[in-house]
C-alpha atoms as a PDB file:
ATOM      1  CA  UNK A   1      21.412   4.720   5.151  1.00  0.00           C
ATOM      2  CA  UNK A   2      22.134   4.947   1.759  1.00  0.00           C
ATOM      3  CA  UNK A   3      20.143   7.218  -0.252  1.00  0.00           C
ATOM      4  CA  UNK A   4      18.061   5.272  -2.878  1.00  0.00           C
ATOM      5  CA  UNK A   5      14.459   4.664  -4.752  1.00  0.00           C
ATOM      6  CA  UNK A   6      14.680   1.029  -2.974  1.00  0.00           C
ATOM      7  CA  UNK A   7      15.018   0.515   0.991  1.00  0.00           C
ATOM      8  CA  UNK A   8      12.853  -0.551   3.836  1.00  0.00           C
ATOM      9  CA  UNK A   9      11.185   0.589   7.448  1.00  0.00           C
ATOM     10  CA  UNK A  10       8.352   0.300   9.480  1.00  0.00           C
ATOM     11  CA  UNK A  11       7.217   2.096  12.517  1.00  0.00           C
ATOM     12  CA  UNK A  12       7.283   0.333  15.535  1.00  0.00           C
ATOM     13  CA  UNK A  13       5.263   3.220  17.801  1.00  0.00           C
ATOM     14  CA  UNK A  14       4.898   6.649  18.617  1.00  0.00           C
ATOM     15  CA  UNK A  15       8.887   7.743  19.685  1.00  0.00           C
ATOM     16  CA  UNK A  16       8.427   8.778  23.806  1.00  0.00           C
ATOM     17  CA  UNK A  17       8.140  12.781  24.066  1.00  0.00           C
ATOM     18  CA  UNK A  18       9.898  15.074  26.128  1.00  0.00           C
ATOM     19  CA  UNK A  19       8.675  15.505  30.048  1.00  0.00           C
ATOM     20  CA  UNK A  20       6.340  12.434  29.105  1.00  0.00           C
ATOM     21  CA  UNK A  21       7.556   9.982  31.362  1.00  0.00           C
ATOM     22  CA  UNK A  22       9.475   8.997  34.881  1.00  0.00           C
ATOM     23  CA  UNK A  23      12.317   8.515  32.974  1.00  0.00           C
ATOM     24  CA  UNK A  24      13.138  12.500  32.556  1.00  0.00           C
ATOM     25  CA  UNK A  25      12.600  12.876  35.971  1.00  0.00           C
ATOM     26  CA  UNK A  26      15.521  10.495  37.176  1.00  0.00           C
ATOM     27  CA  UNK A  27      19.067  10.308  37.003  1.00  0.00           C
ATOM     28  CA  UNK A  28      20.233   6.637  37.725  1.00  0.00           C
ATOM     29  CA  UNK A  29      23.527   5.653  37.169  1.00  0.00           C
ATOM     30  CA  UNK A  30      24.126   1.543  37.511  1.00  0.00           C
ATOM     31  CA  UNK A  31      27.868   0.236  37.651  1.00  0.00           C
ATOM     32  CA  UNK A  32      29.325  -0.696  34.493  1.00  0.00           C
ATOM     33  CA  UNK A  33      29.013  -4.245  35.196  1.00  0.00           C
ATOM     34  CA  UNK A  34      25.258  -4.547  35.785  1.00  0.00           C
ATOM     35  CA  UNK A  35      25.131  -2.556  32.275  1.00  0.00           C
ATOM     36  CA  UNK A  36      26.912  -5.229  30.784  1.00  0.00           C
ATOM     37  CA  UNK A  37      24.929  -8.118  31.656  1.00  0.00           C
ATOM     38  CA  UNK A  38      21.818  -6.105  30.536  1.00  0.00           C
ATOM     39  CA  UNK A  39      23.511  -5.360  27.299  1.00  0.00           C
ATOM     40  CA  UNK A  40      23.827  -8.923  27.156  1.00  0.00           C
ATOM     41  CA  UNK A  41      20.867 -10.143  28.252  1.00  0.00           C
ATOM     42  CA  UNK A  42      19.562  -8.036  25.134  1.00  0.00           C
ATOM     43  CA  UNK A  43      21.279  -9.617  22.511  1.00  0.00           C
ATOM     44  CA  UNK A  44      19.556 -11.336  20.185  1.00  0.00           C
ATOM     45  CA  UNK A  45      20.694 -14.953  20.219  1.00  0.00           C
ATOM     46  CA  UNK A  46      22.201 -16.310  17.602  1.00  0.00           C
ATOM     47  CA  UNK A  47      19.702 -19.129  15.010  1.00  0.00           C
ATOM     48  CA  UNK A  48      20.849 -22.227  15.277  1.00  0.00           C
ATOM     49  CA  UNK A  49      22.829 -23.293  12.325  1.00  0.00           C
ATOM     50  CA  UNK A  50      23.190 -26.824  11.059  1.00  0.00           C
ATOM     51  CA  UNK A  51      25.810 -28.669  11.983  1.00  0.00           C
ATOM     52  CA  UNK A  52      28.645 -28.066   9.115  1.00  0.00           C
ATOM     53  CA  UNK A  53      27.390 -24.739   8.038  1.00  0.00           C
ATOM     54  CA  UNK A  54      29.869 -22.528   7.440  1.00  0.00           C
ATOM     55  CA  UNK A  55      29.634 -19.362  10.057  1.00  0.00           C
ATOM     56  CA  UNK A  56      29.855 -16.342   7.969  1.00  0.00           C
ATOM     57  CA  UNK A  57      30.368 -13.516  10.928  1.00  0.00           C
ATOM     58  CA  UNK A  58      33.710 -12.661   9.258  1.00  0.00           C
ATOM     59  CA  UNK A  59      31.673 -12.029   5.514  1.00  0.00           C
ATOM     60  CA  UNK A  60      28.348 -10.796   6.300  1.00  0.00           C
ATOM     61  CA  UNK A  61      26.747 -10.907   3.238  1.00  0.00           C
ATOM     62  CA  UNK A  62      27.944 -14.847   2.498  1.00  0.00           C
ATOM     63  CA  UNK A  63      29.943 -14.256  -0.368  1.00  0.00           C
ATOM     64  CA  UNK A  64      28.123 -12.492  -2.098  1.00  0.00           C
ATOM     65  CA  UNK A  65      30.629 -12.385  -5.264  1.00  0.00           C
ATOM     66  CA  UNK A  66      30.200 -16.125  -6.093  1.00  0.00           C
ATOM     67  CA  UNK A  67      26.699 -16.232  -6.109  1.00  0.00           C
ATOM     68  CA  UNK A  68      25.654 -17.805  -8.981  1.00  0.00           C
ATOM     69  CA  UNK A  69      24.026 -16.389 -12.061  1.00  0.00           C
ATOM     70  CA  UNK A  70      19.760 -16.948 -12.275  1.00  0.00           C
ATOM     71  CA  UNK A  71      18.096 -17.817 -15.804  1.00  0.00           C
ATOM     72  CA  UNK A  72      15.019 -15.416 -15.977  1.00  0.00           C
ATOM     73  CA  UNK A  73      12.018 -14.403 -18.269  1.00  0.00           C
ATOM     74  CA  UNK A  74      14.348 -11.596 -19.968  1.00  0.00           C
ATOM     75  CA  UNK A  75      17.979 -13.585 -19.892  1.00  0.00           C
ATOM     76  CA  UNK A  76      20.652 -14.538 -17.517  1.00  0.00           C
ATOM     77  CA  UNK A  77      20.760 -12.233 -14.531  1.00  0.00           C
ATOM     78  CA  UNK A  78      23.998 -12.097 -12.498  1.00  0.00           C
ATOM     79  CA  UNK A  79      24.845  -9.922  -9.438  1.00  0.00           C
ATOM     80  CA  UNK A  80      28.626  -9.007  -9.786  1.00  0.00           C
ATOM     81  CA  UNK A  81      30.430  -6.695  -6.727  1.00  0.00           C
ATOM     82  CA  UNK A  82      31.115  -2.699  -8.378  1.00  0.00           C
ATOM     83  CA  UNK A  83      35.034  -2.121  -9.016  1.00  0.00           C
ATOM     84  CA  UNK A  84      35.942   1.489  -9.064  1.00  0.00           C
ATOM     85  CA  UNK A  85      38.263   1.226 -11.314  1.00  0.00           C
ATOM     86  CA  UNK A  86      36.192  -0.171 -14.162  1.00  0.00           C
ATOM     87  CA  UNK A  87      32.669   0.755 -13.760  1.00  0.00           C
ATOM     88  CA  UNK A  88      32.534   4.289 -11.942  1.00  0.00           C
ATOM     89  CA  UNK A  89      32.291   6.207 -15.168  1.00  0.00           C
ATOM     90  CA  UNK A  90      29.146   4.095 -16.150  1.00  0.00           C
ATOM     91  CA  UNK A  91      27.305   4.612 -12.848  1.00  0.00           C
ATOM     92  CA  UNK A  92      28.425   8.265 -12.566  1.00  0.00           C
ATOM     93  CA  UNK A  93      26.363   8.359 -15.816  1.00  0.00           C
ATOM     94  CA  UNK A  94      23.402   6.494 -14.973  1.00  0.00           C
ATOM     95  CA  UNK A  95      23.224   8.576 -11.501  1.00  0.00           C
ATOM     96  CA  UNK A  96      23.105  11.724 -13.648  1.00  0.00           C
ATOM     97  CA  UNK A  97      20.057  10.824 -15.236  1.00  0.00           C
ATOM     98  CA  UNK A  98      17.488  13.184 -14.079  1.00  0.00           C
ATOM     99  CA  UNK A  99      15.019  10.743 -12.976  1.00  0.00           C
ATOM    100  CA  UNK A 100      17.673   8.928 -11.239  1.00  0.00           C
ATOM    101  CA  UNK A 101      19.096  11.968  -9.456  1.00  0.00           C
ATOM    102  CA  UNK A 102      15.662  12.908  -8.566  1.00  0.00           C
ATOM    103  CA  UNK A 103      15.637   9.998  -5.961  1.00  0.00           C
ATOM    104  CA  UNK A 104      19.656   9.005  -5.124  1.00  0.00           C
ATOM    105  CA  UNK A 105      20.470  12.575  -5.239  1.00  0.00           C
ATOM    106  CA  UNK A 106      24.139  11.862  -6.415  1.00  0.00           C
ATOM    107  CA  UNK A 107      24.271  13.482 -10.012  1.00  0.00           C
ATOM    108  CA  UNK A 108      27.610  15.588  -9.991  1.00  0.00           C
ATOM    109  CA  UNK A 109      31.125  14.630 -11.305  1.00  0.00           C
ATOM    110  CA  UNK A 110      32.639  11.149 -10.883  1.00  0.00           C
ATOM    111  CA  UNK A 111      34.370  12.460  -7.273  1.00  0.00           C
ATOM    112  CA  UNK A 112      30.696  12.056  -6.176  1.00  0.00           C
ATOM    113  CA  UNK A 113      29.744   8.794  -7.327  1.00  0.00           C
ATOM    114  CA  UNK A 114      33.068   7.755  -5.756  1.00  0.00           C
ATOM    115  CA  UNK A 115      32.494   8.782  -2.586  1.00  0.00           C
ATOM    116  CA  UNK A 116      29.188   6.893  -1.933  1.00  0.00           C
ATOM    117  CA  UNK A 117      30.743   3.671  -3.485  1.00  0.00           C
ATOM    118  CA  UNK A 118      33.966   4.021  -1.040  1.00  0.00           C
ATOM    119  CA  UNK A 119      31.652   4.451   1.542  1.00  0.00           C
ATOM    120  CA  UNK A 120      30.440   0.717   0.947  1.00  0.00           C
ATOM    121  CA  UNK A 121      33.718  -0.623  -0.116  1.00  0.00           C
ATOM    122  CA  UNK A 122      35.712   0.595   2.544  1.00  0.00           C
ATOM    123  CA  UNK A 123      33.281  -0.509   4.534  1.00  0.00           C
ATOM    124  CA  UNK A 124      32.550  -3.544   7.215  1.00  0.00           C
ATOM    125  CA  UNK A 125      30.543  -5.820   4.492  1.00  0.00           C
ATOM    126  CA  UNK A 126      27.769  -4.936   5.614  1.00  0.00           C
ATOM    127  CA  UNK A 127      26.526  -2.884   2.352  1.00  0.00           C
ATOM    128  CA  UNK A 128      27.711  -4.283  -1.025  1.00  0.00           C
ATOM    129  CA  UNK A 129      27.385  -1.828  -4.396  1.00  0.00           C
ATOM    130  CA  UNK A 130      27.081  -4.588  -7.240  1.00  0.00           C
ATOM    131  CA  UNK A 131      26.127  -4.307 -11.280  1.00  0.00           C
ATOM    132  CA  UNK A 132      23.181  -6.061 -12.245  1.00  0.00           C
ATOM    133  CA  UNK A 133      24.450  -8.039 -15.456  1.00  0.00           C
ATOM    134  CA  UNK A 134      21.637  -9.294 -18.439  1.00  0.00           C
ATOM    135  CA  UNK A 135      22.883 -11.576 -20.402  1.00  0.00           C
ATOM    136  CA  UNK A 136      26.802  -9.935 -19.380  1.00  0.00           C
ATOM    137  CA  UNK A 137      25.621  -6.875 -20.006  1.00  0.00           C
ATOM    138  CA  UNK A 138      25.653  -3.947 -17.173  1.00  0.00           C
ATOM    139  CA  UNK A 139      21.919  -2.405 -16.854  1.00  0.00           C
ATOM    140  CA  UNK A 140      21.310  -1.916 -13.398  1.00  0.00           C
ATOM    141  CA  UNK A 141      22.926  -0.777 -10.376  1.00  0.00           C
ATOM    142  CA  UNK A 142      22.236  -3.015  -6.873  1.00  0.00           C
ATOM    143  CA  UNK A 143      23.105  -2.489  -3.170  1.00  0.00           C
ATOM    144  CA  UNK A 144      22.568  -5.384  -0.833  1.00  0.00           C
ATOM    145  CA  UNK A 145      22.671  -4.453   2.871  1.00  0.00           C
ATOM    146  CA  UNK A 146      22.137  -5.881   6.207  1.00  0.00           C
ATOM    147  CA  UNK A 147      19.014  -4.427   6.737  1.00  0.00           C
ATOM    148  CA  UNK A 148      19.445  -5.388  10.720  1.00  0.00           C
ATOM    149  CA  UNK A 149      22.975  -4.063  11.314  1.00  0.00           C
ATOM    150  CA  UNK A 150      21.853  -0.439   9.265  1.00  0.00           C
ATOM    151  CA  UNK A 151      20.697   2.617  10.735  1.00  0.00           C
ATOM    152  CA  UNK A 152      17.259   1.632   9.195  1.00  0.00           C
ATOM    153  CA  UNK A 153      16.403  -1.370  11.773  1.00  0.00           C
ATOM    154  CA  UNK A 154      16.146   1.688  14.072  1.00  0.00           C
ATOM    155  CA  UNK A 155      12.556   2.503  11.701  1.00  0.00           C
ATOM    156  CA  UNK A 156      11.136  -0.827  11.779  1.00  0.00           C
ATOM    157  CA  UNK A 157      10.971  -4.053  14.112  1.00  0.00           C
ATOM    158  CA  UNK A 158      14.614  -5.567  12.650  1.00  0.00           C
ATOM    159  CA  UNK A 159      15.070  -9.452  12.533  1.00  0.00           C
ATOM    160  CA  UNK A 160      18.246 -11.399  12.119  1.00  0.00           C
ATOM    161  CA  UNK A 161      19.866 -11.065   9.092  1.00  0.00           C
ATOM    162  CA  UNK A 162      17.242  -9.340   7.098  1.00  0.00           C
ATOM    163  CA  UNK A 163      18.420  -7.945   4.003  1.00  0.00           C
ATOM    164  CA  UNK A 164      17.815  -5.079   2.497  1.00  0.00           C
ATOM    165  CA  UNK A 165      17.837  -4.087  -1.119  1.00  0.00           C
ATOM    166  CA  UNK A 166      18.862  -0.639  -3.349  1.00  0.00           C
ATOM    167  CA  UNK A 167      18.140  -0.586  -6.826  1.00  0.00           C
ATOM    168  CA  UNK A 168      18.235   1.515 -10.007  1.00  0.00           C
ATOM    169  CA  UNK A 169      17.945   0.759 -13.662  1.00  0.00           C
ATOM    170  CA  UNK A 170      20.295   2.331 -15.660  1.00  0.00           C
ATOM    171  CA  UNK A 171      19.236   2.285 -19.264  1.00  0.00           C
ATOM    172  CA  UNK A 172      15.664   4.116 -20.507  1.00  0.00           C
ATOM    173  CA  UNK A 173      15.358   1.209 -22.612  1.00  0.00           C
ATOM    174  CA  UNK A 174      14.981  -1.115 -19.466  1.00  0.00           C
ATOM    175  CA  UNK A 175      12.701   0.875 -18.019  1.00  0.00           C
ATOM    176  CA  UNK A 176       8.458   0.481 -17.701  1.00  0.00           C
ATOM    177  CA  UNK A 177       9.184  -3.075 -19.663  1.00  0.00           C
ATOM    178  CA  UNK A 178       8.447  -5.498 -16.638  1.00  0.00           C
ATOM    179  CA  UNK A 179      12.575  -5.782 -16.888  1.00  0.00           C
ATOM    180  CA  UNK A 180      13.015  -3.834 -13.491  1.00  0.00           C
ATOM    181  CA  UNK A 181      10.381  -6.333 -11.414  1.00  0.00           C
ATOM    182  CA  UNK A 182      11.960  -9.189 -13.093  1.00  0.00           C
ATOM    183  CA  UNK A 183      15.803  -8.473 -12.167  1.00  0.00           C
ATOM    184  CA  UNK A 184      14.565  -7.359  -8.902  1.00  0.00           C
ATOM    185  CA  UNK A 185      13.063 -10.491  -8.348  1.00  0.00           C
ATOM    186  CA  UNK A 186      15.842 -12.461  -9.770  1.00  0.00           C
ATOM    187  CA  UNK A 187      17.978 -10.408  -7.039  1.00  0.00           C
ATOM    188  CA  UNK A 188      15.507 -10.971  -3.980  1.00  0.00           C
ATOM    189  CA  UNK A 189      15.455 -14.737  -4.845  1.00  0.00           C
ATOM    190  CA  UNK A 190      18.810 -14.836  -5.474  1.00  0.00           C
ATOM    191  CA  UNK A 191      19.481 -13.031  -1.260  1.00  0.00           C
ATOM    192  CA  UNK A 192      17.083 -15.839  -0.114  1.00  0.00           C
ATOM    193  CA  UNK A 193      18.778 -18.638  -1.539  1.00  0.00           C
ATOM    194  CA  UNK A 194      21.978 -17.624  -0.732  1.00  0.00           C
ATOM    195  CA  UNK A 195      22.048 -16.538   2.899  1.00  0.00           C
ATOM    196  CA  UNK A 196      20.174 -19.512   4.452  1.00  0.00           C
ATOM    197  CA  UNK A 197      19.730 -17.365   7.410  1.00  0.00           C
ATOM    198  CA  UNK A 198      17.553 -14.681   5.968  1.00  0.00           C
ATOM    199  CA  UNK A 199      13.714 -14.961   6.562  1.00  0.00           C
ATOM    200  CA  UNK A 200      13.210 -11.025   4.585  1.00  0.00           C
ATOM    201  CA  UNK A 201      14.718  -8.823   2.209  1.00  0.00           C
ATOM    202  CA  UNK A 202      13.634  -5.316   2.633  1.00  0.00           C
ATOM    203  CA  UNK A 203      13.169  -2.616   0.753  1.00  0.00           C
ATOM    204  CA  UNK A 204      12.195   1.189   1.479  1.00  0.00           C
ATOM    205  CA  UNK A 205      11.417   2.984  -1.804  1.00  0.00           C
ATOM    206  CA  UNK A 206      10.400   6.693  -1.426  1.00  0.00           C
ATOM    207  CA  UNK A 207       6.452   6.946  -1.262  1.00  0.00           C
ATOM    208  CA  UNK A 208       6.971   9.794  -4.572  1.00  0.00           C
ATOM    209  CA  UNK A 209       8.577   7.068  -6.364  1.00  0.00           C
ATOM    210  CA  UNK A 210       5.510   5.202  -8.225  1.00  0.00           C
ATOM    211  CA  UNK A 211       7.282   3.632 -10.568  1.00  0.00           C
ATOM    212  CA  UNK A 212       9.544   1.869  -7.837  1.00  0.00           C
ATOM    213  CA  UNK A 213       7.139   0.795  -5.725  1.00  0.00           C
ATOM    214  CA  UNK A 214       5.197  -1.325  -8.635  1.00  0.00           C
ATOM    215  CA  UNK A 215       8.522  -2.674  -9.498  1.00  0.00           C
ATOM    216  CA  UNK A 216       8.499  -4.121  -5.848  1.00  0.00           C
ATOM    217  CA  UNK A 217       5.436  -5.063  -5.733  1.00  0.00           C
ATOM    218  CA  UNK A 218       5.146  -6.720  -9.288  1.00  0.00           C
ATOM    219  CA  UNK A 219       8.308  -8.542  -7.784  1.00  0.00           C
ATOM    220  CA  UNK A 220       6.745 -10.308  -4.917  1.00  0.00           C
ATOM    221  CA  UNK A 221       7.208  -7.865  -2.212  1.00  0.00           C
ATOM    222  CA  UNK A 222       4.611  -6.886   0.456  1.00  0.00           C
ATOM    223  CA  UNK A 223       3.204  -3.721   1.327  1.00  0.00           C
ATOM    224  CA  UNK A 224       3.977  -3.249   5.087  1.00  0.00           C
ATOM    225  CA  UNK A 225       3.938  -0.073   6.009  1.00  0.00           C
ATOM    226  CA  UNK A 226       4.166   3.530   5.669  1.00  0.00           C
ATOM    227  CA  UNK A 227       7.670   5.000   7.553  1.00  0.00           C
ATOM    228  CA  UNK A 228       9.375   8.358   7.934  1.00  0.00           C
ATOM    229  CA  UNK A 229      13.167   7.993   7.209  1.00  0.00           C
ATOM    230  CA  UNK A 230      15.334  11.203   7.690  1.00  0.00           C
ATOM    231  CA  UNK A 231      15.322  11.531   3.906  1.00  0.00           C
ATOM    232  CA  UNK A 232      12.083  10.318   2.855  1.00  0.00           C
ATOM    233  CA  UNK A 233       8.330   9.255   3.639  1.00  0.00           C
ATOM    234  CA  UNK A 234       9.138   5.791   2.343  1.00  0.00           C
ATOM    235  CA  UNK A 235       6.571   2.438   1.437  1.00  0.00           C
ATOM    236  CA  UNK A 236       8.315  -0.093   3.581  1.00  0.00           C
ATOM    237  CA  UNK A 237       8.598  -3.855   1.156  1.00  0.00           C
ATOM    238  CA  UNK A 238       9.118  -7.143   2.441  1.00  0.00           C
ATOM    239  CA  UNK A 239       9.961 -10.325   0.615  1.00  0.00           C
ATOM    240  CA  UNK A 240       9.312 -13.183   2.740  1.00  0.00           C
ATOM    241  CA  UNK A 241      10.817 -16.421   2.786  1.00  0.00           C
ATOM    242  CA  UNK A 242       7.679 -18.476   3.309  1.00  0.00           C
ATOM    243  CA  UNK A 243       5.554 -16.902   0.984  1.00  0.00           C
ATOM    244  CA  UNK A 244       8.300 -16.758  -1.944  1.00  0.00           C
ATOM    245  CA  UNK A 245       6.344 -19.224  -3.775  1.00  0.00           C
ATOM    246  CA  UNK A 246       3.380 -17.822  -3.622  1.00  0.00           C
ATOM    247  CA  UNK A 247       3.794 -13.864  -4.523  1.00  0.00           C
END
């Protein structure tokens, strides 16, 4: 789980405790076979798609580099998939800002920045580091996850393809302006429209973190609950499809 002032969770009950249960007291072992079909059994199917819609299993965040640019309140807002090579001396910057650090916890030389981008980029797809552009401009950074396939789902009852979003601004100057809840709204919008197949995008930002969660919530987001991470006590955030409109 990425560390960041934007994620999501909720608790879905009390975790069993030790000695509480029949299950301590037993030692079954089923064939390998039966433990298959239950393992099937379990999986959630698959939503039925439209006939000629593309299935994106192989690119599991749909393309996510030709998503189209949004025209907002504050200019043109474009999310654009992080290059190393090109934009790691920025971010190492913004991530050394102390009220950035104070929530990603990745100030340090470039090596460090590096790593946690790598980690995403040499990665399945399923978490995508991107610059949030204004007007072509870099000012914020983004991380769009599968919510459902990331260690978080474990926190919260996971649907299908919900989507989860990391986000930081990078300049002062962009910051307590309204900029922050209108990019990340621009962003959220921009999830729903493109992945047909996403009902949420999700966000965790750390409970500490004011500033974030009234950025989320000023961008149409829901408070749903209250979760411990193994980081953070974080406010879980939902963006709902059906109420997108309305919020």
């Amino acid at each position: 789980m990425p560390p960041t002032d934007a994620s999501t969770d909720t608790g879905a009950g009390p975790a069993p405790q030790p000695g509480g249960g029949v299950e301590d007291t037993l030692d079954l072992r089923l064939p390998e076979e039966l433990l298959a079909l239950f393992r099937k059994d379990e999986m959630p199917a698959e939503p039925h798609r439209p006939a000629g819609e593309e299935d994106s299993s192989g690119d599991l965040l749909d393309n996510l580099a030709d998503w189209a640019p949004v025209t907002t309140s504050v200019g043109l807002f474009q999310l654009v998939p992080v290059r190393i090579d090109r934009d790691l001396s920025l971010l190492t910057r913004w991530m050394n800002d102390p009220a950035v650090a104070a929530f990603w916890e990745l100030a340090g030389p470039e090596s460090v920045t590096a790593a946690h981008l790598r980690a995403q980029l040499d990665g399945d797809g399923r978490s995508i580091p991107c610059l949030g552009l204004l007007d072509g401009t870099p000012m914020s950074y983004f991380e769009i996850y599968r919510a459902d396939l990331d260690p978080l789902a474990r926190h919260y009852p996971a649907r299908p393809h919900d989507t989860g979003i990391h986000l930081l601004i990078g300049g002062v100057a962009d910051r307590g302006r309204g900029i922050g809840s209108t990019v990340l709204k621009a962003a959220a919008d921009l999830v729903l429209e493109s992945r047909s197949r996403c009902a949420r995008v999700i966000a965790e930002p750390d409970l500490r973190n004011t500033p974030s969660v009234s950025a989320f919530l000023s961008a149409g987001f829901r408070f749903f609950a209250e979760v411990d991470l193994p980081d953070k006590r974080a406010a879980l955030m939902v963006r709902d499809r059906v109420l997108r409109n309305l919020l």
